[in-house]
PDB file of N, CA and C in Angstrom:
ATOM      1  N   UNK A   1      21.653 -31.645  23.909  1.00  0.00           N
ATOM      2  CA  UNK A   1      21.576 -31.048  22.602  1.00  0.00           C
ATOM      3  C   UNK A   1      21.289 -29.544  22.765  1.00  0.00           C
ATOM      4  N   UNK A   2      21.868 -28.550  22.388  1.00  0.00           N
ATOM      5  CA  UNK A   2      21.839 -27.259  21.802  1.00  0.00           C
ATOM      6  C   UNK A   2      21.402 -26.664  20.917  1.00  0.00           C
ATOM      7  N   UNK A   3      20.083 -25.791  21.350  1.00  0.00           N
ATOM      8  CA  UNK A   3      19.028 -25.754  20.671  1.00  0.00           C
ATOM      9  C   UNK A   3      19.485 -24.052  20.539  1.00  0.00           C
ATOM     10  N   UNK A   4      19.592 -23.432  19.113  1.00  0.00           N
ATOM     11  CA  UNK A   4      19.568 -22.222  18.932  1.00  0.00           C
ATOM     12  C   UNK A   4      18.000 -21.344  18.589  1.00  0.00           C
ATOM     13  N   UNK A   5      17.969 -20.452  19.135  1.00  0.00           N
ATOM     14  CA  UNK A   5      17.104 -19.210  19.133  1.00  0.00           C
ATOM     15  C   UNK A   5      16.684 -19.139  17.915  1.00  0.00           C
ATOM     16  N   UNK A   6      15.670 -18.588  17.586  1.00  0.00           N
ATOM     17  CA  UNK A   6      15.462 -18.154  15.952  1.00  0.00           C
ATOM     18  C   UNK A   6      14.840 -17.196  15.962  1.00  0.00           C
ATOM     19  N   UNK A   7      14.943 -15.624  16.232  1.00  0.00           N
ATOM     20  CA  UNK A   7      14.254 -15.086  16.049  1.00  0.00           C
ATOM     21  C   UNK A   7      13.256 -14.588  14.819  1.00  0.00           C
ATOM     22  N   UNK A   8      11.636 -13.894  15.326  1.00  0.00           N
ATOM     23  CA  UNK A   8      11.068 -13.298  15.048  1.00  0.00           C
ATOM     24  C   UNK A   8      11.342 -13.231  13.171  1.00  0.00           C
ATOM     25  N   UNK A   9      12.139 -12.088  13.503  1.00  0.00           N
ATOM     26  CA  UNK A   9      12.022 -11.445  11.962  1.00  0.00           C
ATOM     27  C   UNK A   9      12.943 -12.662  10.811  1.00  0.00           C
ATOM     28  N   UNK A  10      13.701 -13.199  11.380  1.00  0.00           N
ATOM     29  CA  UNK A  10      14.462 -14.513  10.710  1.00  0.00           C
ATOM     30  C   UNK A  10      13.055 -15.356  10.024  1.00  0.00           C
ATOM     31  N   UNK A  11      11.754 -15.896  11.153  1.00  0.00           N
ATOM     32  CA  UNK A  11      11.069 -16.943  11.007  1.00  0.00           C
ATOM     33  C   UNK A  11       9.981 -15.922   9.460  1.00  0.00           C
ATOM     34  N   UNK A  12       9.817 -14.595   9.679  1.00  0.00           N
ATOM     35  CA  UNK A  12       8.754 -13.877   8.657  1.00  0.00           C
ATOM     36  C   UNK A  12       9.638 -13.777   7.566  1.00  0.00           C
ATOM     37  N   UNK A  13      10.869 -13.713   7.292  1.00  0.00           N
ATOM     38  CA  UNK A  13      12.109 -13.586   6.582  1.00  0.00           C
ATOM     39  C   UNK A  13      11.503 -14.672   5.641  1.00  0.00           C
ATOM     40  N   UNK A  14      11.853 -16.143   6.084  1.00  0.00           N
ATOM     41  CA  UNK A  14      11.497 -17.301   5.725  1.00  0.00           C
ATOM     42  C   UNK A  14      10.428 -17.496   4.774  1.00  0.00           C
ATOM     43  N   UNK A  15       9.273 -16.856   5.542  1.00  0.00           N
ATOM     44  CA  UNK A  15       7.954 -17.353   5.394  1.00  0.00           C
ATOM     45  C   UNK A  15       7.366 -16.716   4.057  1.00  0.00           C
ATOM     46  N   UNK A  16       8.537 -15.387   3.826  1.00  0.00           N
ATOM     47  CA  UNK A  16       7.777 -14.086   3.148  1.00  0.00           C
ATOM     48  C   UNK A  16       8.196 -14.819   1.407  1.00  0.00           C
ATOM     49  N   UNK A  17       9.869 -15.210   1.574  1.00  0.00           N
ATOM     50  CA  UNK A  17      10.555 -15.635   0.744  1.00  0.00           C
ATOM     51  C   UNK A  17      12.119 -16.568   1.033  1.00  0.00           C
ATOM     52  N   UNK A  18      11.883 -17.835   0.871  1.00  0.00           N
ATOM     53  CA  UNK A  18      12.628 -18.853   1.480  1.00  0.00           C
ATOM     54  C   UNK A  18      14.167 -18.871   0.590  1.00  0.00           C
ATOM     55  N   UNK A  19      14.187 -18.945  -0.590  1.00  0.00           N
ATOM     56  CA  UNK A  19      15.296 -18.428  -1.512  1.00  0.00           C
ATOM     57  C   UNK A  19      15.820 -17.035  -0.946  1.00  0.00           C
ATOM     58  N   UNK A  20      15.584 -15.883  -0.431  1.00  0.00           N
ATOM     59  CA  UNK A  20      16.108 -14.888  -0.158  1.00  0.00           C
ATOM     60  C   UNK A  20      16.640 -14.965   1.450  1.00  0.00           C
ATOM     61  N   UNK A  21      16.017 -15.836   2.050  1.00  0.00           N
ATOM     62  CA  UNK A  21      16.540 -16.267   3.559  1.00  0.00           C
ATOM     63  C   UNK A  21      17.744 -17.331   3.554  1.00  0.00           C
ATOM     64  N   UNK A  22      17.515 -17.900   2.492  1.00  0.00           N
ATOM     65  CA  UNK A  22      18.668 -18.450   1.900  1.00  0.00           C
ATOM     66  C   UNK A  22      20.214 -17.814   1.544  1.00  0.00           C
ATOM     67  N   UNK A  23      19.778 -17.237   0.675  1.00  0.00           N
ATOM     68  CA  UNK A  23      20.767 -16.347   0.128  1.00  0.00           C
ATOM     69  C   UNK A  23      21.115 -15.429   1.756  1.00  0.00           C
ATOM     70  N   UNK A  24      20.617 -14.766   2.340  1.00  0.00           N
ATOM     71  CA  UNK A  24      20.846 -13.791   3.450  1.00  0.00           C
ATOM     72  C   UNK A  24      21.188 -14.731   4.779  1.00  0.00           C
ATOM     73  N   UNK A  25      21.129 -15.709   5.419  1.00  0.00           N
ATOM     74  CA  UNK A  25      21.198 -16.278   6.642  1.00  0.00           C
ATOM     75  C   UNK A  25      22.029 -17.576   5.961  1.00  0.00           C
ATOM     76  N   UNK A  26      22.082 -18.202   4.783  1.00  0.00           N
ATOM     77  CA  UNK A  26      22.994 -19.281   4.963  1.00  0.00           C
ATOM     78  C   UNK A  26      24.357 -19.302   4.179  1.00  0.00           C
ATOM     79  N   UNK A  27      24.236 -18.634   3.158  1.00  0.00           N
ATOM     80  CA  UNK A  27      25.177 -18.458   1.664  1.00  0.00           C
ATOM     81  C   UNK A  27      25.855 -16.932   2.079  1.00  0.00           C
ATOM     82  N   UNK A  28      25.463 -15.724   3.319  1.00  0.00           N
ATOM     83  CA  UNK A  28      25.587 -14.579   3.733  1.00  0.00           C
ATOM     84  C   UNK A  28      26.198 -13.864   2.297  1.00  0.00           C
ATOM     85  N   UNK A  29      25.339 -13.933   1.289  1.00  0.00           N
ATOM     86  CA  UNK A  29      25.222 -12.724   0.248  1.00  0.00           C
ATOM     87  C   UNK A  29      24.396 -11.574   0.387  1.00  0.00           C
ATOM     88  N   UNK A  30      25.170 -10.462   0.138  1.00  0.00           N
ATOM     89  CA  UNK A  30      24.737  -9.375  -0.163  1.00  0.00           C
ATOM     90  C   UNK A  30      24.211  -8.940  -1.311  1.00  0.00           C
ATOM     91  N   UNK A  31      23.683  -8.054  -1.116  1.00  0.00           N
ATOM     92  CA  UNK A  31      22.283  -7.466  -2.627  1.00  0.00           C
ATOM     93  C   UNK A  31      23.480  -6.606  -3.270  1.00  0.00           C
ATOM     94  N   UNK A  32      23.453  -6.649  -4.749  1.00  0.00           N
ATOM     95  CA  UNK A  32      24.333  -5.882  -5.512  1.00  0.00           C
ATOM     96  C   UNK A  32      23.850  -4.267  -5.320  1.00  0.00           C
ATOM     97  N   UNK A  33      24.720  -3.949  -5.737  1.00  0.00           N
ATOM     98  CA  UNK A  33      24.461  -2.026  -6.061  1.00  0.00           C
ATOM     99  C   UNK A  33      23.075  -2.056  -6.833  1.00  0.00           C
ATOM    100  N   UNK A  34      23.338  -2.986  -8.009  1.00  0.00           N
ATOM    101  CA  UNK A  34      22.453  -2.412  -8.710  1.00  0.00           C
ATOM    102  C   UNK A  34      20.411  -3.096  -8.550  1.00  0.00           C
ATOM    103  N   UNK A  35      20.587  -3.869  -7.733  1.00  0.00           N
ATOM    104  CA  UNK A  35      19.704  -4.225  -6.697  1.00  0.00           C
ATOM    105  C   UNK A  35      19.364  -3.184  -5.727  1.00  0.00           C
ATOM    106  N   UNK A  36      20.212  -2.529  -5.129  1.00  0.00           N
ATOM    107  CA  UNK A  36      19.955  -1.778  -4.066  1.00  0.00           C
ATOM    108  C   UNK A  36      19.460  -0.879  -4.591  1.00  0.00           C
ATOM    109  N   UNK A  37      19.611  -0.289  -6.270  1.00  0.00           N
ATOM    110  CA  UNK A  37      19.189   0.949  -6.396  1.00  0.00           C
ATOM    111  C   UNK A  37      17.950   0.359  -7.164  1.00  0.00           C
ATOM    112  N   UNK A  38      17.550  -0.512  -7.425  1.00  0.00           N
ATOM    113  CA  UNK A  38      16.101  -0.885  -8.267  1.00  0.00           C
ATOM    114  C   UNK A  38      15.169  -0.763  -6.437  1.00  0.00           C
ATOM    115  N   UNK A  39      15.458  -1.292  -5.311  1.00  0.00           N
ATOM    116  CA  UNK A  39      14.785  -1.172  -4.783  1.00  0.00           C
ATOM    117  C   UNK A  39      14.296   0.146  -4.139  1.00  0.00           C
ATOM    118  N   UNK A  40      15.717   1.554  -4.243  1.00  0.00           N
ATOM    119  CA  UNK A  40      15.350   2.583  -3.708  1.00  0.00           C
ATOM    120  C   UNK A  40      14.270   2.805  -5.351  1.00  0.00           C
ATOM    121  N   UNK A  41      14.408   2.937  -6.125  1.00  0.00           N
ATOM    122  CA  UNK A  41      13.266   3.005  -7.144  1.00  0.00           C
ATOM    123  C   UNK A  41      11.886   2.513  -6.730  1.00  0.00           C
ATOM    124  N   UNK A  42      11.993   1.552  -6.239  1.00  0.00           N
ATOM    125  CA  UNK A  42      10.761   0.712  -5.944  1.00  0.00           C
ATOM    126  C   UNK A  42      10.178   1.128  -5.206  1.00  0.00           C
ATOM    127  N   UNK A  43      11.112   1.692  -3.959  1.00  0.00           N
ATOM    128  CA  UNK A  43      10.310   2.216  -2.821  1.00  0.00           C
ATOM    129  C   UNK A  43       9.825   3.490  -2.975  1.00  0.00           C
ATOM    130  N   UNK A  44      10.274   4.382  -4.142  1.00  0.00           N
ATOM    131  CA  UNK A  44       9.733   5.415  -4.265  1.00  0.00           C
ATOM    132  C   UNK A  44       8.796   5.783  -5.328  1.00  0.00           C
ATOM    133  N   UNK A  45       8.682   4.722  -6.210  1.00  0.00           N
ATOM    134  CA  UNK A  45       7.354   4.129  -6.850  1.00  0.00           C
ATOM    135  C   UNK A  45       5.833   4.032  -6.046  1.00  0.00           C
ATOM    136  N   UNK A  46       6.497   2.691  -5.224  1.00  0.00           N
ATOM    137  CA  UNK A  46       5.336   2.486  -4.177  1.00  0.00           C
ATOM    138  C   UNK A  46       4.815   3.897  -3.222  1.00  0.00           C
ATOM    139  N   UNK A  47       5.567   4.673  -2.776  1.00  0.00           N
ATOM    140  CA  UNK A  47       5.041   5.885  -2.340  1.00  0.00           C
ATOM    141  C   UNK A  47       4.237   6.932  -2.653  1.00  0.00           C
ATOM    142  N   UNK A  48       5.107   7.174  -4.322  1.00  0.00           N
ATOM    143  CA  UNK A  48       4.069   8.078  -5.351  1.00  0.00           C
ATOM    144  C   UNK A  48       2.233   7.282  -5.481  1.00  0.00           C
ATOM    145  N   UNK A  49       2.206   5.624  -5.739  1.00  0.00           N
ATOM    146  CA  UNK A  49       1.491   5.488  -5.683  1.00  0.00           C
ATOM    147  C   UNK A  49       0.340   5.206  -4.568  1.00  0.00           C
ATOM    148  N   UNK A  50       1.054   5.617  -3.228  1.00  0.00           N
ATOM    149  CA  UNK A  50       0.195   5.397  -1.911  1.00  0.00           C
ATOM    150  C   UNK A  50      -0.650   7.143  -2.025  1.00  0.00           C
ATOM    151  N   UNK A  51       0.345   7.639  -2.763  1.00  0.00           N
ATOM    152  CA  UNK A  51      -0.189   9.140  -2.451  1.00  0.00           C
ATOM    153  C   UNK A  51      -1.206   9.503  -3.470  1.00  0.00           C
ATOM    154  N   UNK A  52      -1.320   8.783  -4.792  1.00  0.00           N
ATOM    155  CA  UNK A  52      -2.172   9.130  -5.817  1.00  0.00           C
ATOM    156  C   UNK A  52      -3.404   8.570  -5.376  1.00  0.00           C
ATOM    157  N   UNK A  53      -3.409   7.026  -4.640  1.00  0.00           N
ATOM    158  CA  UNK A  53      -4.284   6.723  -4.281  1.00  0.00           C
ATOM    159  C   UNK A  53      -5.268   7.309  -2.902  1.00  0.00           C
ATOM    160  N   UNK A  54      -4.337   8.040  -2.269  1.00  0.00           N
ATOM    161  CA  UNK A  54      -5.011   9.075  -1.012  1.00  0.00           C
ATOM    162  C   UNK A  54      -5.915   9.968  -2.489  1.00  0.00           C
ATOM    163  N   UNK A  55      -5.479  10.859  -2.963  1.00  0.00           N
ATOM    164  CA  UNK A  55      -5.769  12.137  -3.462  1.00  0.00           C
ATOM    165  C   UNK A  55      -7.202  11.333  -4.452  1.00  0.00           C
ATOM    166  N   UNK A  56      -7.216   9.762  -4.748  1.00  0.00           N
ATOM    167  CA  UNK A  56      -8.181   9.805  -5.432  1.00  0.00           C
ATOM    168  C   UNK A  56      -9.354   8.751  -4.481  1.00  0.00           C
ATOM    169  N   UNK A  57      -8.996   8.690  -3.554  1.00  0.00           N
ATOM    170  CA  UNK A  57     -10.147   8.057  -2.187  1.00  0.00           C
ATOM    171  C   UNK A  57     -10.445   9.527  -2.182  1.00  0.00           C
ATOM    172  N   UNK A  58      -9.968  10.904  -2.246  1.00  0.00           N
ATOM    173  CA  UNK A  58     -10.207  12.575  -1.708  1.00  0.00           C
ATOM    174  C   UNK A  58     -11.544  12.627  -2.096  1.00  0.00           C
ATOM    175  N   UNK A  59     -11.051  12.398  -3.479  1.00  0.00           N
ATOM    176  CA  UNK A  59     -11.750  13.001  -4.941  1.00  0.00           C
ATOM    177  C   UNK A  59     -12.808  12.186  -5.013  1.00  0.00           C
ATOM    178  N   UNK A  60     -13.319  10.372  -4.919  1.00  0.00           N
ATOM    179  CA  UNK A  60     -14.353   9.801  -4.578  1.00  0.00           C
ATOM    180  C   UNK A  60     -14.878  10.170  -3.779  1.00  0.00           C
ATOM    181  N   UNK A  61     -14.769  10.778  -2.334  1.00  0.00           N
ATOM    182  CA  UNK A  61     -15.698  11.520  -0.824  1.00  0.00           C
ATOM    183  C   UNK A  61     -16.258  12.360  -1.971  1.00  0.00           C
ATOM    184  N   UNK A  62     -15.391  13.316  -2.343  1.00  0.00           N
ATOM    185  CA  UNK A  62     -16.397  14.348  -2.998  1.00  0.00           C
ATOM    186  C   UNK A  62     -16.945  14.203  -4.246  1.00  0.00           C
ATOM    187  N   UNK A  63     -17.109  13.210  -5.131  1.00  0.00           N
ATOM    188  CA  UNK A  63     -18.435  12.610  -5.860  1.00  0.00           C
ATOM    189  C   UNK A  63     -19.421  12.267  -5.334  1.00  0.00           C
ATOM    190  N   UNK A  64     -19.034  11.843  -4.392  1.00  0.00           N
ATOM    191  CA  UNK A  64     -20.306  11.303  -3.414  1.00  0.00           C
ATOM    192  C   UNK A  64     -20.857  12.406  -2.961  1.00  0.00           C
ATOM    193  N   UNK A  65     -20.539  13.028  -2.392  1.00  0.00           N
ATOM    194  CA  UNK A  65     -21.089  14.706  -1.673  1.00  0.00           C
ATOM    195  C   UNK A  65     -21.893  15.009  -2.573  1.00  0.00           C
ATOM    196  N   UNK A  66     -21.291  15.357  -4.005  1.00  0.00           N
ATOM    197  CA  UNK A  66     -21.666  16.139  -5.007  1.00  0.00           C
ATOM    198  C   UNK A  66     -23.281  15.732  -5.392  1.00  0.00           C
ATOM    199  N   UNK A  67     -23.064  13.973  -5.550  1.00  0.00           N
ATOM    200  CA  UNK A  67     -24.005  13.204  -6.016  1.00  0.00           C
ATOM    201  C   UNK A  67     -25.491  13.614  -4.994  1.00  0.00           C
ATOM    202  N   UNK A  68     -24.872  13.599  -3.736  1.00  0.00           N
ATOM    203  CA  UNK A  68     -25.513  13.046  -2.322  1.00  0.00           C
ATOM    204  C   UNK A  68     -26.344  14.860  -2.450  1.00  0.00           C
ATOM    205  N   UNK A  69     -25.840  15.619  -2.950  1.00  0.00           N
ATOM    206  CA  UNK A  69     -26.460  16.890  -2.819  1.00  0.00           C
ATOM    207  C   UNK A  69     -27.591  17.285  -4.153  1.00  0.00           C
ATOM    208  N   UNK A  70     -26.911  16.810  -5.107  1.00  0.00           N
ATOM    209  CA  UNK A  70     -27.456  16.591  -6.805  1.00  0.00           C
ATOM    210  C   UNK A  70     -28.663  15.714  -6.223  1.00  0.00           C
ATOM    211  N   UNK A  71     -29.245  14.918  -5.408  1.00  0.00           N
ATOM    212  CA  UNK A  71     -30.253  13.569  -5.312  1.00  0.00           C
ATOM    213  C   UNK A  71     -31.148  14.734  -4.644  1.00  0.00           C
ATOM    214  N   UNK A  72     -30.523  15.213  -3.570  1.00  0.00           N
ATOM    215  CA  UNK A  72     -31.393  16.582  -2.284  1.00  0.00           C
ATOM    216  C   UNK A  72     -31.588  17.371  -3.096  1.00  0.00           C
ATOM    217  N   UNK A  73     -30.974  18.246  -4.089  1.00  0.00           N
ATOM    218  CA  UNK A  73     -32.280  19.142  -4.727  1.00  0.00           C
ATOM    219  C   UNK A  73     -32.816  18.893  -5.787  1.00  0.00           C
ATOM    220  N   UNK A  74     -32.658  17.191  -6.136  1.00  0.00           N
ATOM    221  CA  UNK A  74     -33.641  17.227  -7.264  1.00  0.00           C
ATOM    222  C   UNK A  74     -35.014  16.475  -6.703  1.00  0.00           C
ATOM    223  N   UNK A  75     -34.999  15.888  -5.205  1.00  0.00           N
ATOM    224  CA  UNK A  75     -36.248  15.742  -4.708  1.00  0.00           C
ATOM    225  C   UNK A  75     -36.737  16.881  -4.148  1.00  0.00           C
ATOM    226  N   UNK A  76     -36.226  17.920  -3.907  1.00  0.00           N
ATOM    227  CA  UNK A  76     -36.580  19.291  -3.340  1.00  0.00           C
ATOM    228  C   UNK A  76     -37.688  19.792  -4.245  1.00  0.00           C
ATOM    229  N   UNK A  77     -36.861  19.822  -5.628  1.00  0.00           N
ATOM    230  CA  UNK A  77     -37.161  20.664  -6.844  1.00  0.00           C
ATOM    231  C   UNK A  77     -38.543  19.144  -7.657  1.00  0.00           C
ATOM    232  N   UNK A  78     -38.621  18.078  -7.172  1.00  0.00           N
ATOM    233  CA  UNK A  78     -39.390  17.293  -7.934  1.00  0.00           C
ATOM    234  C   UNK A  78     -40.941  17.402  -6.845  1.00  0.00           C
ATOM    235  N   UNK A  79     -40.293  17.647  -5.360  1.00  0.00           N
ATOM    236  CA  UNK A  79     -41.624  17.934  -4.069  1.00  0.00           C
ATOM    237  C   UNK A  79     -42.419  19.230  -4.645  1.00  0.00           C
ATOM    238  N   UNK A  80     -41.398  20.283  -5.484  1.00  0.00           N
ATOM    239  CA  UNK A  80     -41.974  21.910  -5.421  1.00  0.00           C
ATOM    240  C   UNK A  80     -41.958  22.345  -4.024  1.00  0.00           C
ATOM    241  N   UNK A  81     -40.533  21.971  -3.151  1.00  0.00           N
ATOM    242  CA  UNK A  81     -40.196  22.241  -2.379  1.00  0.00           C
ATOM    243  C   UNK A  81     -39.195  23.666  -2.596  1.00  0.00           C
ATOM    244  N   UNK A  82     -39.282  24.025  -3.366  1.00  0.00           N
ATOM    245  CA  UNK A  82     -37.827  24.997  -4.071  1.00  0.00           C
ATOM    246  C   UNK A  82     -38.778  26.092  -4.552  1.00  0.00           C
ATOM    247  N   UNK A  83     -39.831  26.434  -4.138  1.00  0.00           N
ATOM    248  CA  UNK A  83     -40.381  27.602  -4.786  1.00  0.00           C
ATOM    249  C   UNK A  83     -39.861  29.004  -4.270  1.00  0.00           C
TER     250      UNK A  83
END
């Protein structure tokens, strides 16, 4: 008996979404145009929002700073360390 290979990315293919491994490895359909362009959308959705979320992890460090400095001189200023 003749046992075929299965690679790797075929078996995560599967695992991720079994209807689309379907459609791609047994039925060999292709994604329409207008599929292809919802996903370049998608992917450049998902990017804008990897980047908003950097700039606002930025912007939380420096609340914290702000806070972390606001706590230091108001025990400074509550010791009468600040004269």
């Amino acid at each position: 008996m003749h046992r075929k290979l299965i690679p790797a990315t075929e078996l995560a293919e599967f695992i991720y979404c079994a209807k689309a491994w379907q459609l791609k490895f047994i039925e060999c359909a292709e994604p329409s145009n207008e599929a292809r362009e919802l996903q370049i959308k998608g992917n450049f959705w998902h990017v804008a929002q990897g980047e908003s979320l950097a700039r606002s992890d930025s912007f939380r460090w420096g609340a914290y700073a702000a806070l972390g400095l606001a706590i230091l001189l108001f025990v400074f200023c509550w010791l009468g360390w600040a004269r």
